[in-house]
Protein backbone atom coordinates (compact mmCIF):
# COMPACT_ATOMS: atom_id res chain seq x y z
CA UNK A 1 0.00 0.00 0.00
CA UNK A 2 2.40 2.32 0.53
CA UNK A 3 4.39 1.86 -2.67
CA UNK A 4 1.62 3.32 -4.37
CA UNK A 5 1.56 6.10 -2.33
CA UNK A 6 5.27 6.64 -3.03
CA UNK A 7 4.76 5.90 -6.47
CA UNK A 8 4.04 9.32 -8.13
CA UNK A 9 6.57 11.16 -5.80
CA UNK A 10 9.05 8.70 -7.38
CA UNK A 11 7.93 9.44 -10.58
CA UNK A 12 8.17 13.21 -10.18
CA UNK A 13 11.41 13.48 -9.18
CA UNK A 14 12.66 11.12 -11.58
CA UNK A 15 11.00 13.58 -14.43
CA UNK A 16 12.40 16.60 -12.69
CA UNK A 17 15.95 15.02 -12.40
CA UNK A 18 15.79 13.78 -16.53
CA UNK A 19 14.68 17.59 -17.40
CA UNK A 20 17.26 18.80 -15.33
CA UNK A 21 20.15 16.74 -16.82
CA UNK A 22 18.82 16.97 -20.63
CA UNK A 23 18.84 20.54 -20.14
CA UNK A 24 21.87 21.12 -18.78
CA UNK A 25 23.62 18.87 -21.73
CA UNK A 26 21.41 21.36 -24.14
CA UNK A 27 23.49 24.09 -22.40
CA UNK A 28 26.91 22.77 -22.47
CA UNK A 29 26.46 22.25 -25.96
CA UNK A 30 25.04 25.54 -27.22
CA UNK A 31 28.65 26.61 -24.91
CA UNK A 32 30.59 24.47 -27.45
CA UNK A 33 29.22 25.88 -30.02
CA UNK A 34 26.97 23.05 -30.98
CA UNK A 35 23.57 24.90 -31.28
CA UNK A 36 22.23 22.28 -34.09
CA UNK A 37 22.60 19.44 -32.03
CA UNK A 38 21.10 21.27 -28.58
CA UNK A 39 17.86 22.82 -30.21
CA UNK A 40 16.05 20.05 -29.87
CA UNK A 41 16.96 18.95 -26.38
CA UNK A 42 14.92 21.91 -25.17
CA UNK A 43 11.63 20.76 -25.75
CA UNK A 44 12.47 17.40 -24.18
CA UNK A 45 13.86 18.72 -20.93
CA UNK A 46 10.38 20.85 -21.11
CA UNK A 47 8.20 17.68 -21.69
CA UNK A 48 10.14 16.03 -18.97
CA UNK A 49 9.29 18.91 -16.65
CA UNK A 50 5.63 18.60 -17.55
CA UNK A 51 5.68 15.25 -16.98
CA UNK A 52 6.65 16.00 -13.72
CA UNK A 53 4.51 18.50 -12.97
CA UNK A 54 1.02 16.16 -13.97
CA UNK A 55 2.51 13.74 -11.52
CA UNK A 56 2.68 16.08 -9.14
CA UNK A 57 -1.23 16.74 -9.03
């Protein structure tokens, strides 16, 4: 019973840490001058996030 309690809050902060780190590799390569190849890492960290925040409700 209480794993499914735990379950979401798992599941949020897994989201929020796979945003976090997709975004941060979009930074470090827009700073190596890569900005092709980070573009599209934005809207993942973003759908990660939202992801996040619908487990959150």
């Amino acid at each position: 019973m209480a794993l499914i309690r735990t379950a979401p809050r798992i599941g949020f902060h897994s989201f929020l840490l796979i945003g976090t780190i997709v975004f941060g590799i979009a930074i470090t390569l827009i700073a190596m001058g890569s900005l092709a190849s980070a573009l599209p890492l934005f809207p993942a960290a973003g759908a990660a996030w939202a992801l996040a925040r619908a487990l959150r409700r």
